[in-house]
Protein backbone atom coordinates (compact mmCIF):
# COMPACT_ATOMS: atom_id res chain seq x y z
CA UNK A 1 -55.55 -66.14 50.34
CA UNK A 2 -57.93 -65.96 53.20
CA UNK A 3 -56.05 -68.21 55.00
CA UNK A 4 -52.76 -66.76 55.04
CA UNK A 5 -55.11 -63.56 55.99
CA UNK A 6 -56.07 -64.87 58.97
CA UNK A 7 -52.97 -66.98 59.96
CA UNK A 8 -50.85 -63.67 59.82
CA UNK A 9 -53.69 -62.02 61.97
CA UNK A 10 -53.21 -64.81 64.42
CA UNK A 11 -49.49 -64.98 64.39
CA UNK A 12 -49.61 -60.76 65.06
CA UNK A 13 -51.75 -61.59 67.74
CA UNK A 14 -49.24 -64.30 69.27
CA UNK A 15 -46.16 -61.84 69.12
CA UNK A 16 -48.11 -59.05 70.65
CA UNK A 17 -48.60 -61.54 73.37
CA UNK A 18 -45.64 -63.09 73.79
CA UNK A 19 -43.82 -59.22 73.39
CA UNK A 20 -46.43 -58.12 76.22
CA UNK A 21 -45.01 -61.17 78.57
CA UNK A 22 -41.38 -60.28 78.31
CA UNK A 23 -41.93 -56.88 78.74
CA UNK A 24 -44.04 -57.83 81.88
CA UNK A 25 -41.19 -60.39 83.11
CA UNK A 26 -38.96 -57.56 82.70
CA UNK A 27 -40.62 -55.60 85.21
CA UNK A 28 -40.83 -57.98 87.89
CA UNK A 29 -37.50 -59.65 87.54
CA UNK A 30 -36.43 -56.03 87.41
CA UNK A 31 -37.84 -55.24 90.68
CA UNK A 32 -36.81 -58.10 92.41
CA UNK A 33 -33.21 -57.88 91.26
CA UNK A 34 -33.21 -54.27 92.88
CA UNK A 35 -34.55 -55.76 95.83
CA UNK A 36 -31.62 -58.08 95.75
CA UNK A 37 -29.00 -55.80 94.59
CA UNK A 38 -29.57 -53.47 97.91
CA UNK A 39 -28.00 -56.49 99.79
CA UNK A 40 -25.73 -57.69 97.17
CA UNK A 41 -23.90 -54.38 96.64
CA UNK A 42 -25.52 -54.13 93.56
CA UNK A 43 -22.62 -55.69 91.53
CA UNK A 44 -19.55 -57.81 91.74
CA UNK A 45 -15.57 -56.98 91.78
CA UNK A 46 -13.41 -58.74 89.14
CA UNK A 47 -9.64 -59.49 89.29
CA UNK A 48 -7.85 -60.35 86.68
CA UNK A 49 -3.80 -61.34 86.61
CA UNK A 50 -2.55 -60.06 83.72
CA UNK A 51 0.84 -61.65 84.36
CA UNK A 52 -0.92 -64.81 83.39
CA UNK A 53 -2.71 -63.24 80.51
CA UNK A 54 0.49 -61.97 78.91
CA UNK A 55 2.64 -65.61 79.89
CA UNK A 56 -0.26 -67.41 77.89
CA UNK A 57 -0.25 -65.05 74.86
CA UNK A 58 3.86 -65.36 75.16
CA UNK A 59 3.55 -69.30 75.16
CA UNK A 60 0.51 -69.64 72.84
CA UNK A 61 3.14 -68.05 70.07
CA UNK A 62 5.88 -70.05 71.03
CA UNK A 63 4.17 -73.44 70.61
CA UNK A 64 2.80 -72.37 67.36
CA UNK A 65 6.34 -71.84 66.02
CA UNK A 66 7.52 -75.14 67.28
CA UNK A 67 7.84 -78.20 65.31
CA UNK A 68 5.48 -81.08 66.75
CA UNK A 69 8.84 -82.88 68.45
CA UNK A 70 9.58 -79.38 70.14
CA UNK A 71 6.43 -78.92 70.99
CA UNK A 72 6.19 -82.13 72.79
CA UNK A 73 9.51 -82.07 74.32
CA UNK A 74 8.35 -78.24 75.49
CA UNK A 75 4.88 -79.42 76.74
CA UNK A 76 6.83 -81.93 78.98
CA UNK A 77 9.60 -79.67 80.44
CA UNK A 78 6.79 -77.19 81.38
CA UNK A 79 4.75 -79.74 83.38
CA UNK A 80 8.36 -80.95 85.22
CA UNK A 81 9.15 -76.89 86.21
CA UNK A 82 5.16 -76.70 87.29
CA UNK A 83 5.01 -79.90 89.47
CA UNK A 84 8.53 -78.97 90.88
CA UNK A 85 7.15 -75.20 91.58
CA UNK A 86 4.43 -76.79 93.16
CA UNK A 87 6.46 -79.18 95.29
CA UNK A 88 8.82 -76.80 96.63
CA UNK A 89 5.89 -74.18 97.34
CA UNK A 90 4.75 -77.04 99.68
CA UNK A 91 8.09 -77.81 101.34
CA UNK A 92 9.68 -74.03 101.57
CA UNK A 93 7.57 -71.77 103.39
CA UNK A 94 10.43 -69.01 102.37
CA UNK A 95 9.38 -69.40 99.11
CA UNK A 96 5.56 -68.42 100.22
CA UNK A 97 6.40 -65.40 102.07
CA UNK A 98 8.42 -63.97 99.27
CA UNK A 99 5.74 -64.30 97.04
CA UNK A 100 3.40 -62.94 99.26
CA UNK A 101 5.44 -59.67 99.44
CA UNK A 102 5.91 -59.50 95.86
CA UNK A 103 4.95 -55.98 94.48
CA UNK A 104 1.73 -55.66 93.18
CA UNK A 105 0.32 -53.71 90.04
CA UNK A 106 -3.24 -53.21 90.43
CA UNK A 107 -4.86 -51.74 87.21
CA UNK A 108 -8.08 -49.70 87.28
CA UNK A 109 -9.82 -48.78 83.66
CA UNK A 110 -11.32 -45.26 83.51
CA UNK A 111 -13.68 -44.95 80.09
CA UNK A 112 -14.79 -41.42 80.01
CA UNK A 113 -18.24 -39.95 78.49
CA UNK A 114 -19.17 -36.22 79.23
CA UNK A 115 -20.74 -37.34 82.45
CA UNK A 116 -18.03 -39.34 83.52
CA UNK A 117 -20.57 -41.89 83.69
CA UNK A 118 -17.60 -44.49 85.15
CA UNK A 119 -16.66 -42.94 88.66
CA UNK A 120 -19.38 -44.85 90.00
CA UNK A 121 -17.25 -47.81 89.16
CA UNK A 122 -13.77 -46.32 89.87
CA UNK A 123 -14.59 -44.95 93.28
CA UNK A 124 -15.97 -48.47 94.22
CA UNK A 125 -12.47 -50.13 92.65
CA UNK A 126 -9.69 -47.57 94.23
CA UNK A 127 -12.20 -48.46 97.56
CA UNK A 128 -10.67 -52.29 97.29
CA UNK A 129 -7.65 -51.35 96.24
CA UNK A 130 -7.05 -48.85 98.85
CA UNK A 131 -7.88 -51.84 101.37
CA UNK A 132 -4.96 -54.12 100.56
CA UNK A 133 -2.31 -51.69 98.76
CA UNK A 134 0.57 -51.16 100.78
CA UNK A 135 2.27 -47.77 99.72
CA UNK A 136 5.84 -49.13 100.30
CA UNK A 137 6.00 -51.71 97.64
CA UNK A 138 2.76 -51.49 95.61
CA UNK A 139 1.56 -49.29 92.82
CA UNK A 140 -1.48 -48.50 91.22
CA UNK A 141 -1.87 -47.78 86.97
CA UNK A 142 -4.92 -45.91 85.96
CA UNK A 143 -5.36 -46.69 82.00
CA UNK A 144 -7.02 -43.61 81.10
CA UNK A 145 -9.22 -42.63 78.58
CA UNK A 146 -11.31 -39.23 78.36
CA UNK A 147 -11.84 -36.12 76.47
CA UNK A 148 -13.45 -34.07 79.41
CA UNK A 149 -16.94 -33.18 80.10
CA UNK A 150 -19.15 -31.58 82.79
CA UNK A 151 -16.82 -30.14 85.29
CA UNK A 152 -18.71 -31.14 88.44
CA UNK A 153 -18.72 -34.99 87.42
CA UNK A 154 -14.47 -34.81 86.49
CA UNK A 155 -13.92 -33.44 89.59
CA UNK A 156 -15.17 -36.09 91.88
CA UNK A 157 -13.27 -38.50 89.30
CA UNK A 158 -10.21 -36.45 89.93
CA UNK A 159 -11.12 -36.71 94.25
CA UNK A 160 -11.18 -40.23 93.60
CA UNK A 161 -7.61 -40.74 92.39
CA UNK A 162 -6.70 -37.96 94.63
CA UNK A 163 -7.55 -40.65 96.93
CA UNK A 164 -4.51 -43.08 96.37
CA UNK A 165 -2.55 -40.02 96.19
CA UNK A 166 -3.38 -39.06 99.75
CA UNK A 167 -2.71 -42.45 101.06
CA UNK A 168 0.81 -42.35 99.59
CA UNK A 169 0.49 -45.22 97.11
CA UNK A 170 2.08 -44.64 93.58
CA UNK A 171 -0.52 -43.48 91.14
CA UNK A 172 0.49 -43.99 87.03
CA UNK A 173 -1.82 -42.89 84.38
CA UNK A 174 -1.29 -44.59 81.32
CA UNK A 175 -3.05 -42.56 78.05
CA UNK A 176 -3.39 -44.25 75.00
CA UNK A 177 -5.71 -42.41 72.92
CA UNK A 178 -6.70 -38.80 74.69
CA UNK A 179 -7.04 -37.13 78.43
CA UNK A 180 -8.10 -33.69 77.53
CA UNK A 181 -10.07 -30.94 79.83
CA UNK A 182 -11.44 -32.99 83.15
CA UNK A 183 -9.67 -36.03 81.22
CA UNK A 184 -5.90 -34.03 81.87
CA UNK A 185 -7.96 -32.77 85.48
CA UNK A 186 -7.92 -36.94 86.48
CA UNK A 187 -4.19 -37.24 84.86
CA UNK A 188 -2.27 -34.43 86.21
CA UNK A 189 -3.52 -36.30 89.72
CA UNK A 190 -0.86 -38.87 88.89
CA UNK A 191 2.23 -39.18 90.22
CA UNK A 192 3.77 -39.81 86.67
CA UNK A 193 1.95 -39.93 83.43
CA UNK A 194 2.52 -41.87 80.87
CA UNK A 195 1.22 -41.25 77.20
CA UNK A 196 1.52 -42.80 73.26
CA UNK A 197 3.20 -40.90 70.70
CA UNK A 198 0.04 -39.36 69.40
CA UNK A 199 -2.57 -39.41 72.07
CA UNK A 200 -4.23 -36.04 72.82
CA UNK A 201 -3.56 -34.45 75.81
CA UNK A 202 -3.99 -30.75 77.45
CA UNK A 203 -6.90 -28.99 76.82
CA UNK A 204 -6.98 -27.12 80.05
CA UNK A 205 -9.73 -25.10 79.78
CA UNK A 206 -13.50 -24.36 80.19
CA UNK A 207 -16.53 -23.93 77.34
CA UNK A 208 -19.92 -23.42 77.80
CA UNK A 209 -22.39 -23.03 75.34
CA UNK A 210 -25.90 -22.50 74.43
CA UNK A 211 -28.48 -21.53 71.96
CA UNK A 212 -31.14 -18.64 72.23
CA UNK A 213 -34.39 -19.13 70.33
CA UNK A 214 -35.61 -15.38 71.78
CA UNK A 215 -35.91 -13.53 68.69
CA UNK A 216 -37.44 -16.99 67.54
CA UNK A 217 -40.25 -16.05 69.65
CA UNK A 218 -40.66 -12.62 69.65
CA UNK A 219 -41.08 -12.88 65.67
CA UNK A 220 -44.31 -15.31 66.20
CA UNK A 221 -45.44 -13.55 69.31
CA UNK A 222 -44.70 -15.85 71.80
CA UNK A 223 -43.82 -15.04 75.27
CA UNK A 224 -41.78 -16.41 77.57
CA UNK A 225 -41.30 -15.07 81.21
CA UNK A 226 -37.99 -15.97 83.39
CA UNK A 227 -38.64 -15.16 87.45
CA UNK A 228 -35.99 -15.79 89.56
CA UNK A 229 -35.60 -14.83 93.37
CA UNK A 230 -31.78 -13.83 93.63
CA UNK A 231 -29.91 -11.73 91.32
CA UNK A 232 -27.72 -14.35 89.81
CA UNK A 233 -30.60 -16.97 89.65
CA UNK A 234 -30.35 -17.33 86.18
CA UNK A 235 -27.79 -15.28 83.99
CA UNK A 236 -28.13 -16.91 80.22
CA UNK A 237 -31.40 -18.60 79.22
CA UNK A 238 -32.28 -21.01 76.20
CA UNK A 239 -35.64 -18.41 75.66
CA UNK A 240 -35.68 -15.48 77.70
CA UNK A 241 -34.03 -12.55 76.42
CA UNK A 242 -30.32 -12.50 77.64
CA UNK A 243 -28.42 -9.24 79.07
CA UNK A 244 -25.11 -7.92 78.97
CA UNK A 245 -25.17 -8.11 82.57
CA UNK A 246 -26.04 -11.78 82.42
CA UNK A 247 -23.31 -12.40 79.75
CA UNK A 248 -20.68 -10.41 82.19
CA UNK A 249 -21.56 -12.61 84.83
CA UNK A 250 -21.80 -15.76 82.73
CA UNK A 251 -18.24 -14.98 81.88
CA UNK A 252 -17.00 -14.32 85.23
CA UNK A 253 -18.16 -17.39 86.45
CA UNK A 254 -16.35 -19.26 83.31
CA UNK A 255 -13.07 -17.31 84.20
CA UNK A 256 -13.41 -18.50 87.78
CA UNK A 257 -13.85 -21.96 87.37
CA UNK A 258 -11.09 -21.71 84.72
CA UNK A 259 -8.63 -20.60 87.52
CA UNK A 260 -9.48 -23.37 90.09
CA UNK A 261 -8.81 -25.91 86.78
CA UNK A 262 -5.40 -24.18 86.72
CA UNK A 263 -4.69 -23.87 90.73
CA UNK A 264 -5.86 -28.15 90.46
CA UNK A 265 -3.26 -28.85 87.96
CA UNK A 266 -0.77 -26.36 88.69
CA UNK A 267 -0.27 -28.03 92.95
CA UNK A 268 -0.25 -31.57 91.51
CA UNK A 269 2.56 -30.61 88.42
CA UNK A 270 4.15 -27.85 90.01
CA UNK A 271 7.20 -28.79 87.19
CA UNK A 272 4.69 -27.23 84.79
CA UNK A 273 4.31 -24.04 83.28
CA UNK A 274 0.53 -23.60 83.68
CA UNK A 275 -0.03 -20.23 81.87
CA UNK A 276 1.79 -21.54 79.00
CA UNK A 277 -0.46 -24.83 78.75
CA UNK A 278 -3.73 -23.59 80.26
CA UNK A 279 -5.13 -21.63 77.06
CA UNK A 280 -7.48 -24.72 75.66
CA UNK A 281 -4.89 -26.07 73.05
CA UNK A 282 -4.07 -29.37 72.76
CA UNK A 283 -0.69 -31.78 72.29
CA UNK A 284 0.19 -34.50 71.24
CA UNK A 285 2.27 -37.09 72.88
CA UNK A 286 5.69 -36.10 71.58
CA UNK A 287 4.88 -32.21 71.97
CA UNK A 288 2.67 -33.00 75.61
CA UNK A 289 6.50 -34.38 76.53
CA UNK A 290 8.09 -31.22 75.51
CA UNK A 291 5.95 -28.54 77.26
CA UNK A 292 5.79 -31.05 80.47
CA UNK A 293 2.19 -32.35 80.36
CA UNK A 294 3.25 -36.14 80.89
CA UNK A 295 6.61 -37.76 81.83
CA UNK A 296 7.25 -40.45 79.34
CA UNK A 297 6.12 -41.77 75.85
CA UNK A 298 5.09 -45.53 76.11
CA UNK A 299 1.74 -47.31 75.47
CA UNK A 300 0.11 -48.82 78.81
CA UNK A 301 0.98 -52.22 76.87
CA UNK A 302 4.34 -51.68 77.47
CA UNK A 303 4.39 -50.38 80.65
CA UNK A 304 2.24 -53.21 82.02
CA UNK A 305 4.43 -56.28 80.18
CA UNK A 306 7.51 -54.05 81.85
CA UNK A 307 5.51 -54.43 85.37
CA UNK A 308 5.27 -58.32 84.93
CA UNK A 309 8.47 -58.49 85.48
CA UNK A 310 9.09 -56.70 88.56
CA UNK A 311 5.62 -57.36 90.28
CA UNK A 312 2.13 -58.93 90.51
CA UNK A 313 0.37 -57.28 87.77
CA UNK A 314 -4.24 -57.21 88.73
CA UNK A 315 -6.23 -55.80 87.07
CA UNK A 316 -9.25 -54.85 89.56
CA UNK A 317 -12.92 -53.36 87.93
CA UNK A 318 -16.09 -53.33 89.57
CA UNK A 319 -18.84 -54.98 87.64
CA UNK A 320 -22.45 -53.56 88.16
CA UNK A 321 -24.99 -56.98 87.48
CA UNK A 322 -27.74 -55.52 85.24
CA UNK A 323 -31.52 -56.11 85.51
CA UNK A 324 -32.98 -58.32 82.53
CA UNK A 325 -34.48 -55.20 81.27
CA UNK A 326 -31.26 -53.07 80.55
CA UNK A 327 -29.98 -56.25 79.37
CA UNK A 328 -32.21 -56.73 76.77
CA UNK A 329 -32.43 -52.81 76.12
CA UNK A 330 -28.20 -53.30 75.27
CA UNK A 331 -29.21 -56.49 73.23
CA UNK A 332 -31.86 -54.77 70.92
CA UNK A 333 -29.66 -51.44 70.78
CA UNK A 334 -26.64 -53.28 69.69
CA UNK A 335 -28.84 -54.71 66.93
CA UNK A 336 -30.65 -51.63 65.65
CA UNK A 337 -26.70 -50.81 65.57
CA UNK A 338 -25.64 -53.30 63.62
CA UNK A 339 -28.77 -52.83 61.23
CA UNK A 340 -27.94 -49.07 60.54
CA UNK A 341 -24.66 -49.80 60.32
CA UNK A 342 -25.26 -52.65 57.61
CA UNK A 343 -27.48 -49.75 55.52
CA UNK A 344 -25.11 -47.14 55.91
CA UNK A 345 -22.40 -49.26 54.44
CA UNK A 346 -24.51 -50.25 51.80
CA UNK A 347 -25.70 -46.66 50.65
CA UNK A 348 -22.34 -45.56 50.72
CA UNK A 349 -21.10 -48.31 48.38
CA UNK A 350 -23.46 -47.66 46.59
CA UNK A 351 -22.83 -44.13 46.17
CA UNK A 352 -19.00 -44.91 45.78
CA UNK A 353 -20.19 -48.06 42.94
């Protein structure tokens, strides 16, 4: 028993260690990678052809459905079309140009949180895009995904897509699930947008809200002093005691910014009838359609297999590298995750059991 005592004393003592080490890896490795990243560009673009991606999952279908002699006899005919395709791209240099003015899709992904923590990522993406895009043939599909947030973040977001507007390239926002408050603000930059049956969309409005633990204070004599130099320094507080004044003005400011959200939508859908949408509701897909929030019901599935066949179809994202710390900070949040996740499923079949 003394043993396994002092064997378990040891073996803390080795995982402290070896805990300590990776922690102090972490910090080094992470310093030197920001070092490196400041010449690097501190991350990487992808491209993707989706054309490709959609042709494989077409063909990986096909072949399952095939008997093993059609397979075979299929397997050969497509290596005959591919070594003649290749042949004649070699011999006809028509061939070449033509595919080198073939349309081209590019696809930028836009996940939203309430910081629009992403716009780091889409402004450097519509930045290569904007590069090689030509506005007479080419198009650009935003799939979008967002139900608003701080209004300062959206609306560089929304600059950024205003961006391919201003250059005169086609902007598309596909919305599959919801684009509501600075969500609709990046949408409504689009020259069409295009929305499922249900996904939420609207929303145009602004909310602010706080709590006020005053009284809180003043019951277990506590004070708590707000000095400001400037009359409208500070209108609400979380402690101070708040004034109708301060409310008024709070307001004010809510019904102004409210009115540039409307002015924003209202020049870039001037089809729609902004007092009618801009009271904070919300619509789905079918009713967005009706009231002239989007232009079309399809999922950005369908739109995109549809572009295959009339274009070059990329998909173009901009990759930050993380540092060995953040990725083992994801790797160890995923798991405590997974963990609650496993004990909250439990208890609650437990509780249904």
């Amino acid at each position: 028993m003394e043993f396994l005592t002092e064997y378990g004393l040891f073996l803390a003592k080795v995982v402290t260690f070896v805990v300590a080490a990776i922690i102090l890896a972490s910090v080094i490795f992470s310093a030197t990678q920001r070092d490196r990243s400041d010449h690097e560009g501190e991350g990487e673009l992808k491209i993707r052809k989706l054309n490709d991606q959609y042709r494989k999952l077409k063909e990986s279908i096909q072949s399952r459905l095939m008997s093993d002699a059609e397979h075979k006899a299929w397997q050969k005919q497509k290596k005959k079309e591919e070594k003649a395709e290749r042949k004649s791209a070699k011999q006809d240099k028509t061939a070449e140009d033509e595919k080198a003015s073939k349309p081209r899709i590019y696809v930028i992904d836009f996940d939203g949180d309430i910081k629009a923590s992403d716009t780091d990522t889409l402004r450097r993406s519509v930045s290569a895009v904007l590069s090689v895009a030509n506005p007479e043939t080419d198009e650009v599909v935003v799939r979008l995904e967002s139900g608003g947030g701080l209004v300062h973040a959206y609306g560089l977001a929304a600059a950024q897509l205003d961006r391919i507007r201003s250059k005169g390239v086609p902007l598309t926002a596909c919305v599959d699930k919801v684009a509501a408050s600075g969500g609709y603000m990046m949408a409504c930059v689009a020259d069409k947008i295009i929305a499922s049956p249900f996904a939420v969309l609207g929303s145009i409005g602004v909310v602010a809200q706080l709590p006020n633990f005053h009284r809180f204070l003043q019951k277990n004599d506590v004070d708590f002093e707000v000095l400001t130099a400037g009359e409208h320094k500070r209108t609400l507080t979380v402690f101070g005691e708040n004034t109708e004044k301060g409310r008024q003005k709070f307001l004010a400011d809510l019904e102004d910014t409210h009115g540039l959200f409307k002015e924003y939508v209202s020049e870039r859908r001037p089809a729609l009838d902004i007092q009618a949408v801009a009271n904070g509701d919300i619509w789905f897909g079918k009713r967005a359609l009706e009231v002239k929030l989007i232009d079309d019901i399809k999922t950005s599935d369908e739109y995109l297999i549809e572009a295959c066949d009339r274009g070059e179809v990329v998909s173009v994202s901009f990759q930050r590298k993380r540092t060995l710390p953040e990725r083992l900070g994801l790797a160890t949040s995923a798991a405590l995750e997974h963990t609650v996740w496993r004990v909250l499923s439990a208890f609650r079949n437990q509780k249904i059991q």
